[in-house]
N, C-alpha and C. Protein backbone atom coordinates (compact mmCIF):
# COMPACT_ATOMS: atom_id res chain seq x y z
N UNK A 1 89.66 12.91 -6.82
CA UNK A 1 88.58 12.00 -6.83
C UNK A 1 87.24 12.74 -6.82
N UNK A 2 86.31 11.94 -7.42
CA UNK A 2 84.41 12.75 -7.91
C UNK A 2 84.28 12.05 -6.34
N UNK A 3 83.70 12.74 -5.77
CA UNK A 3 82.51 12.74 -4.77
C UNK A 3 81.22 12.12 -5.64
N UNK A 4 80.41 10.65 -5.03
CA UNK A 4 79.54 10.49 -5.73
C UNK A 4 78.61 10.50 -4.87
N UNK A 5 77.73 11.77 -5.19
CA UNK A 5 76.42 11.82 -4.39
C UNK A 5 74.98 11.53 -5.03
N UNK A 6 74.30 11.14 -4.42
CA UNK A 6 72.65 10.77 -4.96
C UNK A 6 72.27 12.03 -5.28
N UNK A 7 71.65 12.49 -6.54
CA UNK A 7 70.77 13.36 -6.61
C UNK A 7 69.74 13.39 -5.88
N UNK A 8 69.60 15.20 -5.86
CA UNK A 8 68.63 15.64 -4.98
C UNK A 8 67.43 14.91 -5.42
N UNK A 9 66.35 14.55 -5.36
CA UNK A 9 65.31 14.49 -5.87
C UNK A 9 64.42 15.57 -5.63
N UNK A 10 63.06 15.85 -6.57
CA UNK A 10 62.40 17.04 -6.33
C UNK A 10 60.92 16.36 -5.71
N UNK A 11 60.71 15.10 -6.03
CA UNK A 11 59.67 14.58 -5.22
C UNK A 11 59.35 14.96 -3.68
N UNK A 12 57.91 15.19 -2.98
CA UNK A 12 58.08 15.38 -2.01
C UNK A 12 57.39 14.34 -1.71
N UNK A 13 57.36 13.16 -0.61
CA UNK A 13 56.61 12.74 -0.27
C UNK A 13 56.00 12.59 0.63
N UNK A 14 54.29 12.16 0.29
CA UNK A 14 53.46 12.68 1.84
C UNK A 14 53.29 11.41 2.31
N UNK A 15 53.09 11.52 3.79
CA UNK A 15 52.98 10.87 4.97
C UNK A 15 51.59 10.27 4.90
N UNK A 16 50.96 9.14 4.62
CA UNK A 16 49.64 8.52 4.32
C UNK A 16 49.10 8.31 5.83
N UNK A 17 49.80 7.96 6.37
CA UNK A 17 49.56 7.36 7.85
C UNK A 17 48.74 8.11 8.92
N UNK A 18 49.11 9.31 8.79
CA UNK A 18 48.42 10.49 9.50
C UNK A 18 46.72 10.91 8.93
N UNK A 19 46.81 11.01 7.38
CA UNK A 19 45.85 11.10 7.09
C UNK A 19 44.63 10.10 7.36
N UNK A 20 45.28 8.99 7.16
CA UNK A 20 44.39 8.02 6.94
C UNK A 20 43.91 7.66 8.80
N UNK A 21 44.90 8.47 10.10
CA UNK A 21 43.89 8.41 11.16
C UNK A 21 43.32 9.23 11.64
N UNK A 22 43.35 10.36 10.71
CA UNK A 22 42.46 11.71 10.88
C UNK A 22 40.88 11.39 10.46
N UNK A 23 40.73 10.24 8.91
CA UNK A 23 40.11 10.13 8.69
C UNK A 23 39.14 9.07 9.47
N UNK A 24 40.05 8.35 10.49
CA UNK A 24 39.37 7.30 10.91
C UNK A 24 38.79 7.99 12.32
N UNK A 25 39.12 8.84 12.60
CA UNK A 25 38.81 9.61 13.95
C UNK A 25 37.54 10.78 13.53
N UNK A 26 37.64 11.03 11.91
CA UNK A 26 36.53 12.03 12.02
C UNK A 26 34.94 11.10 12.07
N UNK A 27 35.47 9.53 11.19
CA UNK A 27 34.53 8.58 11.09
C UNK A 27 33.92 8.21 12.48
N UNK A 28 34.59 7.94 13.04
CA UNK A 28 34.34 7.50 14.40
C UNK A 28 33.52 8.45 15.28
N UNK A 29 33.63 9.86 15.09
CA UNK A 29 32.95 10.47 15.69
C UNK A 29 31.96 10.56 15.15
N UNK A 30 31.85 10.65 13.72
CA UNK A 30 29.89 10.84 13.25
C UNK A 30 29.36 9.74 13.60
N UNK A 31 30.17 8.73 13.27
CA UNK A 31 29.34 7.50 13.88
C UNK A 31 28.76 7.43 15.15
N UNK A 32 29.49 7.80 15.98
CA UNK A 32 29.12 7.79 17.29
C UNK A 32 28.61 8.82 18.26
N UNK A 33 28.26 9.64 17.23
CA UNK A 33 26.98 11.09 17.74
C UNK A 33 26.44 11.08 16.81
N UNK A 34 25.71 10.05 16.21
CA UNK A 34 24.69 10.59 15.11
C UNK A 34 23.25 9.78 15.97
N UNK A 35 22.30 10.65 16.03
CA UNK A 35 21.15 10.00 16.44
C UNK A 35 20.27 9.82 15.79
N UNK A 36 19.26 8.79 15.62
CA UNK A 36 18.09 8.63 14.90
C UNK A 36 16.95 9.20 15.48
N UNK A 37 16.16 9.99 14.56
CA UNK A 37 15.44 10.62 15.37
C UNK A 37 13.74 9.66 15.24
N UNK A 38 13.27 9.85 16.13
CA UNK A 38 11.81 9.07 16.50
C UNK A 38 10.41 9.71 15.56
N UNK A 39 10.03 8.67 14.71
CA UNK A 39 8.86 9.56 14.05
C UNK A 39 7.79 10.12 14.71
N UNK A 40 7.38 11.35 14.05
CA UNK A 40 7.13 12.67 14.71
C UNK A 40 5.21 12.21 14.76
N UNK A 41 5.03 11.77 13.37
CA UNK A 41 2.90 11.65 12.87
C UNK A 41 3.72 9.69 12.94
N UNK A 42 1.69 9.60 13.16
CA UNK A 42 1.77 8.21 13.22
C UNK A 42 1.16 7.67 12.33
N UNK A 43 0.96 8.46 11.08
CA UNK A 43 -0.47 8.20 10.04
C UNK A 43 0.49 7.68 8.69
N UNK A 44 -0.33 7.11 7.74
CA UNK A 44 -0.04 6.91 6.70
C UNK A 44 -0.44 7.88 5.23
N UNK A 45 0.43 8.60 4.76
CA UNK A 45 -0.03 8.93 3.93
C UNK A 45 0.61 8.38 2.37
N UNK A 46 -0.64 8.39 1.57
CA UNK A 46 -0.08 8.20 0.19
C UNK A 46 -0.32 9.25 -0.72
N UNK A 47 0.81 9.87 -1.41
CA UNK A 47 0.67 11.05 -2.17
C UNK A 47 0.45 10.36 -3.97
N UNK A 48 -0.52 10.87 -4.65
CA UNK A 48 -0.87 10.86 -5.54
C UNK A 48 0.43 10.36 -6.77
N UNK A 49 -0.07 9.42 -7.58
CA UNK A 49 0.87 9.04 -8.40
C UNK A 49 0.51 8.82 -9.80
N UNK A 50 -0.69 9.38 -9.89
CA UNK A 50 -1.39 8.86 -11.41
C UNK A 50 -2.77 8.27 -11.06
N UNK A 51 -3.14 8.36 -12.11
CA UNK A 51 -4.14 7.10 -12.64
C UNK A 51 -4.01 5.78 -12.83
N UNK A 52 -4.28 4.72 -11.71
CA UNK A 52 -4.28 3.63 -12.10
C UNK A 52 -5.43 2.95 -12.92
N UNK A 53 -5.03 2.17 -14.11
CA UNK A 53 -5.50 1.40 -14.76
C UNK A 53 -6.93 0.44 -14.27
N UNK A 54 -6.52 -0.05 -13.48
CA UNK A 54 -7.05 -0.51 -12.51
C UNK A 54 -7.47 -0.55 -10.76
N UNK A 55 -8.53 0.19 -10.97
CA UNK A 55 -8.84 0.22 -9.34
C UNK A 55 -10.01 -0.53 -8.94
N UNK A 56 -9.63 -1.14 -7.51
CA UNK A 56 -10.74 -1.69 -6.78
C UNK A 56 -11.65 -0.98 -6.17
N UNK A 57 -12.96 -1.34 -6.59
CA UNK A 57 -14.23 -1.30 -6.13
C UNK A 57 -14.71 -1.46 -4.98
N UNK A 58 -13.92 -2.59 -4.26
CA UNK A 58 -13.96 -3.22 -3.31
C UNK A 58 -13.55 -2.39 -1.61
N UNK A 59 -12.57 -1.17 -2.20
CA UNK A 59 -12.56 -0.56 -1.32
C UNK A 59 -12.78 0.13 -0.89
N UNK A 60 -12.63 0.77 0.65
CA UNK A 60 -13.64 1.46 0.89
C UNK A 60 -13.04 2.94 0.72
N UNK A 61 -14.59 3.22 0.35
CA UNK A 61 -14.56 4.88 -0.56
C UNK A 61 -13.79 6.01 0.51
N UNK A 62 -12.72 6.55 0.46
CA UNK A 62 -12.51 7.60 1.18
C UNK A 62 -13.34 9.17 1.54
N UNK A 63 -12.98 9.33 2.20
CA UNK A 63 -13.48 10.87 3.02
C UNK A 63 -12.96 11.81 2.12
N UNK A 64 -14.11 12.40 1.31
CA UNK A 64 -13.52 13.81 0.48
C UNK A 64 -13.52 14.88 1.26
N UNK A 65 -12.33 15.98 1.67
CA UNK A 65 -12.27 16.72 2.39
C UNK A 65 -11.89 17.41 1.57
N UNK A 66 -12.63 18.95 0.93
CA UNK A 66 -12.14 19.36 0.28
C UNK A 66 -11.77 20.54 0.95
N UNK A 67 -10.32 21.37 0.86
CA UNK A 67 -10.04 22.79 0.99
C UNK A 67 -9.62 23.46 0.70
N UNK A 68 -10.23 25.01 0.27
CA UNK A 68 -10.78 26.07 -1.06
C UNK A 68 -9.54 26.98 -0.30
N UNK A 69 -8.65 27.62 -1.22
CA UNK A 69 -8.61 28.32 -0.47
C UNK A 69 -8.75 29.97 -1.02
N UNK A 70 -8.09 30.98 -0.24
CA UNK A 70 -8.69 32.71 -0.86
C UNK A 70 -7.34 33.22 -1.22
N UNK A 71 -7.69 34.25 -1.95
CA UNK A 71 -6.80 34.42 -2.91
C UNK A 71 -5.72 34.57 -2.22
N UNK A 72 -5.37 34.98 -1.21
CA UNK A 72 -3.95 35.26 -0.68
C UNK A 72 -3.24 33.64 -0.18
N UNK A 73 -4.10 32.71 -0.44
CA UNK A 73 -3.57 31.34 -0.13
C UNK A 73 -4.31 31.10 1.42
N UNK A 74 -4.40 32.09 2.40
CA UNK A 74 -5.65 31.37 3.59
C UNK A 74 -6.67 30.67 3.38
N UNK A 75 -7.23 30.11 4.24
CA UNK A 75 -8.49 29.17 4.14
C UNK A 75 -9.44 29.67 3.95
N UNK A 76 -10.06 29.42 3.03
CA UNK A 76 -11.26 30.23 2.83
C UNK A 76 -12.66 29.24 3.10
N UNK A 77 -12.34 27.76 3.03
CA UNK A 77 -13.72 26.65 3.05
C UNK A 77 -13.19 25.48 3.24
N UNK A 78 -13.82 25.05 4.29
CA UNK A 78 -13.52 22.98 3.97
C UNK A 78 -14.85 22.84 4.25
N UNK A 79 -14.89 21.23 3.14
CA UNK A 79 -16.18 21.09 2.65
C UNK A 79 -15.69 19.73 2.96
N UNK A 80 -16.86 18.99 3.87
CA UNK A 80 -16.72 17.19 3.24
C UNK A 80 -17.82 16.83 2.74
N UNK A 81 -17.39 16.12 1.17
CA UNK A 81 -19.07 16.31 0.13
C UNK A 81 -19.32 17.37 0.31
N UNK A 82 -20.77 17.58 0.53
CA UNK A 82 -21.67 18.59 0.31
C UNK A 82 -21.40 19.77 1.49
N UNK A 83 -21.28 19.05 2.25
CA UNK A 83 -21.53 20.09 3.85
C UNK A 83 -20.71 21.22 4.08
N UNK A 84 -21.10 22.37 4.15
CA UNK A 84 -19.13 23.02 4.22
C UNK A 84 -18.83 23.18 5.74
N UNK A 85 -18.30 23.46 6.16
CA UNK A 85 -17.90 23.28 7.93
C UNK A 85 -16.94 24.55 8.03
N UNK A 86 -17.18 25.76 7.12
CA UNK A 86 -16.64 27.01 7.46
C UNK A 86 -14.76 26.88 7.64
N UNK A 87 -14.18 27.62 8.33
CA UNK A 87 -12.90 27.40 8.34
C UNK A 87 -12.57 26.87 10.07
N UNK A 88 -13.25 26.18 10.58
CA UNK A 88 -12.84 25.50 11.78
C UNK A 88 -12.35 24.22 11.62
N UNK A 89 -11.48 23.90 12.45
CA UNK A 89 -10.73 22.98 12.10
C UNK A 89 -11.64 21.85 13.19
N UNK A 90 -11.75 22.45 14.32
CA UNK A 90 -12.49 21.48 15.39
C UNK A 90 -13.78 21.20 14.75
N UNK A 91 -14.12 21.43 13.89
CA UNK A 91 -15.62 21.25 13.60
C UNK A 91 -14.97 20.05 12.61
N UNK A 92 -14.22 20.19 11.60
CA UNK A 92 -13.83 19.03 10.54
C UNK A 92 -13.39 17.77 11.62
N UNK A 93 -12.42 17.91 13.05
CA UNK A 93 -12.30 16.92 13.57
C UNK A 93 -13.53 16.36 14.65
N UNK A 94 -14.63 17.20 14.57
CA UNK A 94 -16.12 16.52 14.71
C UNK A 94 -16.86 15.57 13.82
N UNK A 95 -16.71 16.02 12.76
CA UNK A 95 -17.35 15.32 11.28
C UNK A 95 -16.50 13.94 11.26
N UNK A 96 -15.17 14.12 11.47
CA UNK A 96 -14.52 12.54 11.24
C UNK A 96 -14.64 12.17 12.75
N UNK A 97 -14.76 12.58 13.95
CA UNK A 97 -14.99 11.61 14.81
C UNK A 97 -16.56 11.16 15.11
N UNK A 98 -17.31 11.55 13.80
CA UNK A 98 -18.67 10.90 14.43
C UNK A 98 -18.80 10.01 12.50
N UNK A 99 -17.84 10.12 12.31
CA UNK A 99 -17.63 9.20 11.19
C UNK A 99 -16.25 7.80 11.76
N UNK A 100 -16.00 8.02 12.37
CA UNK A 100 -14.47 6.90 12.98
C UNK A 100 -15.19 5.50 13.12
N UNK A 101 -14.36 4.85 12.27
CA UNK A 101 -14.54 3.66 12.40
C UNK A 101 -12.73 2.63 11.95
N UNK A 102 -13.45 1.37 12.12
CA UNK A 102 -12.36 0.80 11.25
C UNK A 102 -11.99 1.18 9.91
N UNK A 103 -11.14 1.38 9.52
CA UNK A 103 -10.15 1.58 8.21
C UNK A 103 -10.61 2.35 7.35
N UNK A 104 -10.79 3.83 8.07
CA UNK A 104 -11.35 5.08 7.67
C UNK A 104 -10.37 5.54 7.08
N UNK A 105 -10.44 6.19 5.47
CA UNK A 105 -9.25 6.45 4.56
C UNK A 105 -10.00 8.00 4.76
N UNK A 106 -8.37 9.11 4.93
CA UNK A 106 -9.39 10.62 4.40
C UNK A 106 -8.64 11.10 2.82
N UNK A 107 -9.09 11.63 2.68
CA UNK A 107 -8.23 12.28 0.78
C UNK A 107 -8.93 13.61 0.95
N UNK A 108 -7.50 14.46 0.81
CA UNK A 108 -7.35 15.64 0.84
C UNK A 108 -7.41 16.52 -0.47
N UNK A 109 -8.25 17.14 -0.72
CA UNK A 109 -8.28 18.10 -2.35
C UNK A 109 -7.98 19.11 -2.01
N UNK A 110 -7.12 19.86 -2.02
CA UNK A 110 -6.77 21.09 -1.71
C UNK A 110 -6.03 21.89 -3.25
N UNK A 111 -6.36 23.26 -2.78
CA UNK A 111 -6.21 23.96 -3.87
C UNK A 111 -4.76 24.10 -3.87
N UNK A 112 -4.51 24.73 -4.70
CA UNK A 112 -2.85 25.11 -5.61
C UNK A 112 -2.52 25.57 -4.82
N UNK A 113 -2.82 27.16 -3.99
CA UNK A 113 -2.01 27.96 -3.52
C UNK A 113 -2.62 27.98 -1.86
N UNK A 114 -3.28 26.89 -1.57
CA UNK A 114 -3.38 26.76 -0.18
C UNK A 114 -2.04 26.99 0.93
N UNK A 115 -2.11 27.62 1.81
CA UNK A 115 -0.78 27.69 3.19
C UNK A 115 -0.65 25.98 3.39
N UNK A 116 0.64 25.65 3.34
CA UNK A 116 1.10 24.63 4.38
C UNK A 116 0.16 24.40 5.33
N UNK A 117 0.25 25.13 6.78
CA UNK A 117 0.18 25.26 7.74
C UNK A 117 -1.11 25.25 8.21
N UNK A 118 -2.33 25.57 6.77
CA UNK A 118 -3.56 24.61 6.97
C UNK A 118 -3.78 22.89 6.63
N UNK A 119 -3.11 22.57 5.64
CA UNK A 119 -3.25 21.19 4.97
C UNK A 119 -2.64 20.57 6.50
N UNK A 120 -1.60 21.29 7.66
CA UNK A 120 -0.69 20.15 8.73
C UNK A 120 -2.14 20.27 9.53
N UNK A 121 -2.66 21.40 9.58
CA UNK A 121 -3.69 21.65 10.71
C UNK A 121 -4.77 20.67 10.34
N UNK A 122 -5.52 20.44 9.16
CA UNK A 122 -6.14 19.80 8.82
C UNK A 122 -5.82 18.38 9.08
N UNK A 123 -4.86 17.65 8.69
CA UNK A 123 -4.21 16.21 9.21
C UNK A 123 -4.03 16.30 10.49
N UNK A 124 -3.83 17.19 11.56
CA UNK A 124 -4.04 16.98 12.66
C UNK A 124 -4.74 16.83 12.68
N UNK A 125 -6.13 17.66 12.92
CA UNK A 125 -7.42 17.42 12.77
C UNK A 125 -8.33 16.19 12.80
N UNK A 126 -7.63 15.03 11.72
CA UNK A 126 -8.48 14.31 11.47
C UNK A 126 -8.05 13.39 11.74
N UNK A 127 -6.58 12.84 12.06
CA UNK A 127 -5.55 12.33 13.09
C UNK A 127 -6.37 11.46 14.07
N UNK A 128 -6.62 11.91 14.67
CA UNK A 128 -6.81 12.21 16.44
C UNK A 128 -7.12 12.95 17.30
N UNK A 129 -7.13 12.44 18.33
CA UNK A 129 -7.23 13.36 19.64
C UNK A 129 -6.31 12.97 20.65
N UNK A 130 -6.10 13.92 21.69
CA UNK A 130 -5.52 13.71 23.00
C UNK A 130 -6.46 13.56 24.28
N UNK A 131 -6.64 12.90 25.19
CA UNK A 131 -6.95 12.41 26.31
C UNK A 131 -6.49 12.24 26.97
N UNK A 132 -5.51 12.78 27.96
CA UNK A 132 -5.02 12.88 28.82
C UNK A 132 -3.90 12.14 28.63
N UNK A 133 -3.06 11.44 28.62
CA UNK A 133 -2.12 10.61 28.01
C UNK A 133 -2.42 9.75 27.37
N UNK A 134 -3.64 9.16 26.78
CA UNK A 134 -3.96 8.68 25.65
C UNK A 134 -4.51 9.10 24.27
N UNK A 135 -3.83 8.76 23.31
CA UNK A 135 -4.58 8.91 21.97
C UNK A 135 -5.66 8.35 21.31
N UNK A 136 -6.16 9.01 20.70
CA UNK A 136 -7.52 8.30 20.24
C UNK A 136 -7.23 8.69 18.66
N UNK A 137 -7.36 7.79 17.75
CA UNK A 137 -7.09 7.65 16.59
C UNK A 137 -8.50 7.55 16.04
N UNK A 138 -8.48 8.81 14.92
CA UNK A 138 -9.55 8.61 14.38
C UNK A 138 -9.34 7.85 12.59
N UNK A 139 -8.39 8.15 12.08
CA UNK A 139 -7.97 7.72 10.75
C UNK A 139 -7.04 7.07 10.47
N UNK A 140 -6.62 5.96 9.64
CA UNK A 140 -5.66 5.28 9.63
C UNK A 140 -4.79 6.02 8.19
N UNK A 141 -5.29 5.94 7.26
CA UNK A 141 -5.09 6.32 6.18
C UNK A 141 -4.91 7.89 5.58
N UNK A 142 -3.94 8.27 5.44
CA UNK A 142 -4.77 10.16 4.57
C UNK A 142 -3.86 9.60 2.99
N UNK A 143 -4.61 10.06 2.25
CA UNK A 143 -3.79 10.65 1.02
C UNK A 143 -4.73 12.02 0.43
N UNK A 144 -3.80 12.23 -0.38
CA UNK A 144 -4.16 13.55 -1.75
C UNK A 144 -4.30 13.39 -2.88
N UNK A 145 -5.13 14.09 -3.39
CA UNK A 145 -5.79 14.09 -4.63
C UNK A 145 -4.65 15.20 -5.23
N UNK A 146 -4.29 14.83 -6.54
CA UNK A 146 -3.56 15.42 -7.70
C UNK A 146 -4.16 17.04 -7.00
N UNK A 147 -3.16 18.03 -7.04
CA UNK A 147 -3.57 19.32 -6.61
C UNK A 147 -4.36 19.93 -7.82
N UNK A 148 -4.83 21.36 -7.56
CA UNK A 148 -5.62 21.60 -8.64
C UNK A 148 -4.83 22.73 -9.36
N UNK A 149 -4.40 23.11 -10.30
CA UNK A 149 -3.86 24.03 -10.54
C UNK A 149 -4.46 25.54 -10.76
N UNK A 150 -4.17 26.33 -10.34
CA UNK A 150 -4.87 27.72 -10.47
C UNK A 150 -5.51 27.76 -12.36
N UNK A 151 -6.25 28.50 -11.75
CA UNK A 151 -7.22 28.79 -13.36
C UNK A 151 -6.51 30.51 -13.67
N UNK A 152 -6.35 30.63 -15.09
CA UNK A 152 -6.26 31.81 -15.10
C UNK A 152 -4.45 32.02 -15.32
């Protein structure tokens, strides 16, 4: 008599069950250590988007702050309009706090190869102040002017 046996099969098959609570356990943990973090500036800025077609008249003209900078990318000048105010930063957050009012917009022109780390200093600057545990808000608004591109 034949012995009738099932062929071997070569299929292997995998175990779904395990995977699918590995995956639910890695979920569970990002979910449940992920923190939102608290915004850091309290200002609004709007970064440059073109030329609109149409602009109002009606509003009010922003604060040209312009800053130059030297060839290695340091500060070399901030100017609002005409005035230049050298490279102090406390002196620019003098000029906007004896300018602070309601719905004071500033716009930033800064050159091509200006440092970071003046344009943050500068928005601090014109930000605010600290008072002992209170803030004093001098600007509601910042945006930037289209950067300038190096000449040359």
């Amino acid at each position: 008599m034949k012995s009738r046996r099932k062929p071997m099969s070569d299929k292997v098959e995998q175990q779904m069950t395990p995977m699918i609570d590995i995956v639910f356990q890695l979920l569970t943990f990002f979910v449940m250590s992920f923190k939102i973090a608290t915004q850091e500036g309290d200002f609004n800025i709007k970064m440059p988007i073109g030329l609109s077609a149409s602009q109002n008249n009606s509003e009010v003209q922003p604060i040209k702050v312009r800053m130059i900078a030297a060839k290695g990318g340091s500060l070399a000048e901030i100017r609002i309009g005409d005035r230049g105010l050298g490279t102090s930063f406390q002196a620019l957050q003098s000029e906007i706090a004896a300018m602070a009012g309601a719905d004071l917009e500033v716009e930033f022109d800064c050159d091509y190869n200006l440092h970071y780390n003046n344009v943050m200093n500068a928005i601090t600057a014109v930000s605010g102040r600290r008072q002992g545990e209170k803030i004093i808000k001098y600007v509601d608004k910042i945006k930037f002017s289209p950067p300038r591109v190096p000449q040359g």
